[in-house]
N, C-alpha and C. Protein backbone atom coordinates (compact mmCIF):
# COMPACT_ATOMS: atom_id res chain seq x y z
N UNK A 1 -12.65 -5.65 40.39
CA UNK A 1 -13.93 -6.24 40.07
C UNK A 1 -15.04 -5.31 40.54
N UNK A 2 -15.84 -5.16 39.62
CA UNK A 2 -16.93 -4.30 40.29
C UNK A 2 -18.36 -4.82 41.10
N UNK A 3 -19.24 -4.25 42.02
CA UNK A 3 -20.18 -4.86 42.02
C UNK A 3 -21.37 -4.66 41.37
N UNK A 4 -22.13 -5.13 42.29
CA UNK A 4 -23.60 -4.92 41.39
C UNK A 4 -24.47 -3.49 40.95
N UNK A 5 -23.18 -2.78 42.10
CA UNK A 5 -24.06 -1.22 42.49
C UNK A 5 -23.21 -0.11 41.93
N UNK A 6 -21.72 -1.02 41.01
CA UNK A 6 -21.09 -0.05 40.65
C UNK A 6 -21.16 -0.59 39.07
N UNK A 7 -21.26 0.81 38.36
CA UNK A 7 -21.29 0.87 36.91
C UNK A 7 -19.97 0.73 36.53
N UNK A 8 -20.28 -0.21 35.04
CA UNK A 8 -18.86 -0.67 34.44
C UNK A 8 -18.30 0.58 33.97
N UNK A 9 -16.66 -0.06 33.52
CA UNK A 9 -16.10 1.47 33.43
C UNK A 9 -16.73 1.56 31.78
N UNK A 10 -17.32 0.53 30.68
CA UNK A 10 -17.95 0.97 29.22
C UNK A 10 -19.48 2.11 29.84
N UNK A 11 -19.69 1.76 30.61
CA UNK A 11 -21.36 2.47 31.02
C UNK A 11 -21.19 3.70 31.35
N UNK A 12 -19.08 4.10 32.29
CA UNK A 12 -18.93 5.55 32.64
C UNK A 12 -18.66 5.97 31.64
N UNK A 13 -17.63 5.32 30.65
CA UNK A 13 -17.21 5.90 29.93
C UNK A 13 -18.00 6.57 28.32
N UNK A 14 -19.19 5.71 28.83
CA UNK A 14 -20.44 6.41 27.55
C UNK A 14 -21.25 7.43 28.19
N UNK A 15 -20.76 7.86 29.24
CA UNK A 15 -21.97 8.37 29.32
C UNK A 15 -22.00 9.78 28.74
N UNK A 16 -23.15 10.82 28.55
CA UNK A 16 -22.87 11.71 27.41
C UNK A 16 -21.71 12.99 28.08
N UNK A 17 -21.98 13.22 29.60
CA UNK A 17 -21.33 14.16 29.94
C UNK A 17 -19.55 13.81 30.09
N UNK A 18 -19.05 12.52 30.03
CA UNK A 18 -18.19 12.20 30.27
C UNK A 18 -17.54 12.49 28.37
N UNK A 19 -18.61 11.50 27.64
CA UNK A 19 -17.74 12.06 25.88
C UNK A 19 -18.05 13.43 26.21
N UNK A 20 -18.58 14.22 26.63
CA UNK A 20 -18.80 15.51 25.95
C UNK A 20 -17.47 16.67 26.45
N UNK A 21 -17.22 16.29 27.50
CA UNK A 21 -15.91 16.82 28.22
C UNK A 21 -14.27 16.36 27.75
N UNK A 22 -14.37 14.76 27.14
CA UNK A 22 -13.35 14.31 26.90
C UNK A 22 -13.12 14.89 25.45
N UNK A 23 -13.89 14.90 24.56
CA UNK A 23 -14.25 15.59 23.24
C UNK A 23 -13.31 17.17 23.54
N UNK A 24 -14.05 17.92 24.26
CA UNK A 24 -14.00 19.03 24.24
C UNK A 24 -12.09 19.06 24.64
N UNK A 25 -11.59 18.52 26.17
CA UNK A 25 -10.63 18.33 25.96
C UNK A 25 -9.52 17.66 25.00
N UNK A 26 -9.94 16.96 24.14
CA UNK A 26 -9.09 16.17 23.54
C UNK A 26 -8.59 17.17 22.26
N UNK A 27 -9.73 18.00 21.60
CA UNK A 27 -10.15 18.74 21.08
C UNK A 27 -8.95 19.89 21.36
N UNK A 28 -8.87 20.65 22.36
CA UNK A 28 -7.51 21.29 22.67
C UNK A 28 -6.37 20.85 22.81
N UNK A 29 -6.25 19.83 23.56
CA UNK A 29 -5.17 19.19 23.84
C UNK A 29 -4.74 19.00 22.47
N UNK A 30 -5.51 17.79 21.92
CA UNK A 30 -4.94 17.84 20.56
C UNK A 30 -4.54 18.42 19.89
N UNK A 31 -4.86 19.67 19.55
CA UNK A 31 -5.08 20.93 18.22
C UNK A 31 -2.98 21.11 18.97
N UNK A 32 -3.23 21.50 20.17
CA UNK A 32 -2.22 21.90 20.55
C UNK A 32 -0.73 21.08 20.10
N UNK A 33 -1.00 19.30 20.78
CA UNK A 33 0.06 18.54 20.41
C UNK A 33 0.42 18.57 18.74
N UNK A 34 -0.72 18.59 18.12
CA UNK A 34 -0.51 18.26 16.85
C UNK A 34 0.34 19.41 16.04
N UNK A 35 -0.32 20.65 16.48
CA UNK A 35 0.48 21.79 16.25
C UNK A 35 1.94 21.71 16.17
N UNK A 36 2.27 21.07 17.50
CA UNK A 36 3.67 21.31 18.07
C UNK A 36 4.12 20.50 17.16
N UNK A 37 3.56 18.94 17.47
CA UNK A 37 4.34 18.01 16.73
C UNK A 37 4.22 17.47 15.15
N UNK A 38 3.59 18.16 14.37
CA UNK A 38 3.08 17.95 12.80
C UNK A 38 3.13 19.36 12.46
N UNK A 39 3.05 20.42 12.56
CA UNK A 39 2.91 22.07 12.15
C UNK A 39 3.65 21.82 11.04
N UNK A 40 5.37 21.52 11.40
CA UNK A 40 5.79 21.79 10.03
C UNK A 40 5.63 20.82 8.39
N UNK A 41 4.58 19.32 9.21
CA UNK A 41 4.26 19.05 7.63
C UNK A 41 3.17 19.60 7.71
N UNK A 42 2.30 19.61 8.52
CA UNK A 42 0.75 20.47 8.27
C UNK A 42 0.84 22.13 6.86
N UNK A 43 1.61 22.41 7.57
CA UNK A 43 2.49 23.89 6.59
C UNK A 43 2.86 23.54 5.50
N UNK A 44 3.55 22.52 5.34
CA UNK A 44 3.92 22.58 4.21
C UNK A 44 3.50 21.51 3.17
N UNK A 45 2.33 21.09 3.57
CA UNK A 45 1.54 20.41 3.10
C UNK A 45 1.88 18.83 2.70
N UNK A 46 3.25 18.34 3.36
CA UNK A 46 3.91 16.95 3.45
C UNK A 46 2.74 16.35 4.42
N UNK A 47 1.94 15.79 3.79
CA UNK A 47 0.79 14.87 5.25
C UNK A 47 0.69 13.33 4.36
N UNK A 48 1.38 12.55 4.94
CA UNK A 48 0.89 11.05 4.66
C UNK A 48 0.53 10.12 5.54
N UNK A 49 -0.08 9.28 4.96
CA UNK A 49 -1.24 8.54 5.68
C UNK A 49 -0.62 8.32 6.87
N UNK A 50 0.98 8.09 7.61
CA UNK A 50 1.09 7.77 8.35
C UNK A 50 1.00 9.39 9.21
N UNK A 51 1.24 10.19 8.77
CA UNK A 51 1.19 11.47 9.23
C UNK A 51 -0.04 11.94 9.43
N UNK A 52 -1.16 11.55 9.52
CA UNK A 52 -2.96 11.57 9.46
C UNK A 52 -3.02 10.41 10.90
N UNK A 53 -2.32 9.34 10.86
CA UNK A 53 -2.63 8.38 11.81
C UNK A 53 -1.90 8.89 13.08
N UNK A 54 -0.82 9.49 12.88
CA UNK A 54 0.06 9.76 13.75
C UNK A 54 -0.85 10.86 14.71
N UNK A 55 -1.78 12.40 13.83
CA UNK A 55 -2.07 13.25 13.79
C UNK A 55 -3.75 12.50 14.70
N UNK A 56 -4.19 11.75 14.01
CA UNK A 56 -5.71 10.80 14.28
C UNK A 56 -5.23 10.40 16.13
N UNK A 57 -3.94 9.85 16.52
CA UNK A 57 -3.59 9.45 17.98
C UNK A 57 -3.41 10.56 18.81
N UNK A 58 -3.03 11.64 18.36
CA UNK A 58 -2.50 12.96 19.04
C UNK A 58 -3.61 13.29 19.60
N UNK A 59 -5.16 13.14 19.01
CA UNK A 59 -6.20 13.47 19.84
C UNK A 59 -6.65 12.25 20.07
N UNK A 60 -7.02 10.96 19.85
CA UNK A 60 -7.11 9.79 20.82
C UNK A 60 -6.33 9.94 22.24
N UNK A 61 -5.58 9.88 22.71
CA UNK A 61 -4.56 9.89 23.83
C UNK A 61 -5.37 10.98 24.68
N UNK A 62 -5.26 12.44 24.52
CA UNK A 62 -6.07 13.06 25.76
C UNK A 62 -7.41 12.81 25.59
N UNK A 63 -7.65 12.00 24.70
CA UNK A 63 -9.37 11.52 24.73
C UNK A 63 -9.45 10.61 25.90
N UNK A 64 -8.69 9.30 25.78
CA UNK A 64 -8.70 8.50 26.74
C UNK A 64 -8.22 8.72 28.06
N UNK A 65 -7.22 9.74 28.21
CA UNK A 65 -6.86 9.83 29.57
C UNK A 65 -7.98 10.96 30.22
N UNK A 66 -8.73 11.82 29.30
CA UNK A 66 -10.00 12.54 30.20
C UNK A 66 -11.15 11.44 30.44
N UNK A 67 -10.73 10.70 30.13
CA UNK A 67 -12.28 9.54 30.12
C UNK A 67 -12.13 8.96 31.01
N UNK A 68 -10.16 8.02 31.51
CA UNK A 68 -10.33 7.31 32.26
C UNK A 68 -10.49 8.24 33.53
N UNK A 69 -9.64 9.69 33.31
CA UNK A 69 -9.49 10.49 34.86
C UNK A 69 -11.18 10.57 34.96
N UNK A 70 -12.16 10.65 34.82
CA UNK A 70 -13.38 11.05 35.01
C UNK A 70 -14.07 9.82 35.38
N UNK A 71 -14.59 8.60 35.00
CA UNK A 71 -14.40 7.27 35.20
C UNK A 71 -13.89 6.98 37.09
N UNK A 72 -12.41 7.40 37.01
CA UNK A 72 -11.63 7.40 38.24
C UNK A 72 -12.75 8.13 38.86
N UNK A 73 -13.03 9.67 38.91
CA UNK A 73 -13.56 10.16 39.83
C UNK A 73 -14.92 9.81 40.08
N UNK A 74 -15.90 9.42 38.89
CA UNK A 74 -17.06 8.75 39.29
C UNK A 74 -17.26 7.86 40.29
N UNK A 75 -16.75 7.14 40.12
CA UNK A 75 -16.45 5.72 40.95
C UNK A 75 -16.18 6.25 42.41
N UNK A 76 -15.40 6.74 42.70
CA UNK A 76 -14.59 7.91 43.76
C UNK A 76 -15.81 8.37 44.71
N UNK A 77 -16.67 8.94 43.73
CA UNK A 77 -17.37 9.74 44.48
C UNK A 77 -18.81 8.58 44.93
N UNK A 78 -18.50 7.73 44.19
CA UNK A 78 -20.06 6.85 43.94
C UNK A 78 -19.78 5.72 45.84
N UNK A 79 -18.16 5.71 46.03
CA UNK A 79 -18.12 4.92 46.87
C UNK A 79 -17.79 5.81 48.37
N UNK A 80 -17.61 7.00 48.00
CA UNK A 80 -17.76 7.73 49.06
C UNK A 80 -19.07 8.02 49.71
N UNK A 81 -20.47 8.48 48.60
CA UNK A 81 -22.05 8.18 48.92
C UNK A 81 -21.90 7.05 48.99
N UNK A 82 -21.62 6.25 49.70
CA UNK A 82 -22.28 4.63 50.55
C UNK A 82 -21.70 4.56 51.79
């Protein structure tokens, strides 16, 4: 439960420097997983819709886990200044 003096985790998780880092990571991370794990329909041009959704989660996933790890450390540091 949070209090009054701690920001919700929607307020960390918008904030611009937090998308702008999770972006940027998700952004590699992704390119990378997707590579590994879609390359050979990406190549050969087999992509169906479930292969786009599959490809669409590969960068969701390190989106959310740089958001929540950052989130984590906000908070971290917000209750260490008090």
């Amino acid at each position: 439960m949070t209090t009054d003096q701690e920001p919700s985790l929607i307020a960390l998780c918008t904030r611009r420097a937090v998308m702008r880092r999770a972006a940027m990571i998700a952004l590699v991370v992704g390119t990378i997983l997707a590579i590994i794990n879609h390359g050979d329909r990406l190549i050969s041009g087999d992509i169906s819709s479930e292969v786009v959704i599959k490809i669409l989660m590969t960068y969701l996933v390190p989106y959310c886990v740089s958001s929540y790890s950052a989130v984590l450390t906000i908070r971290e540091r917000m209750r260490e200044a008090q």
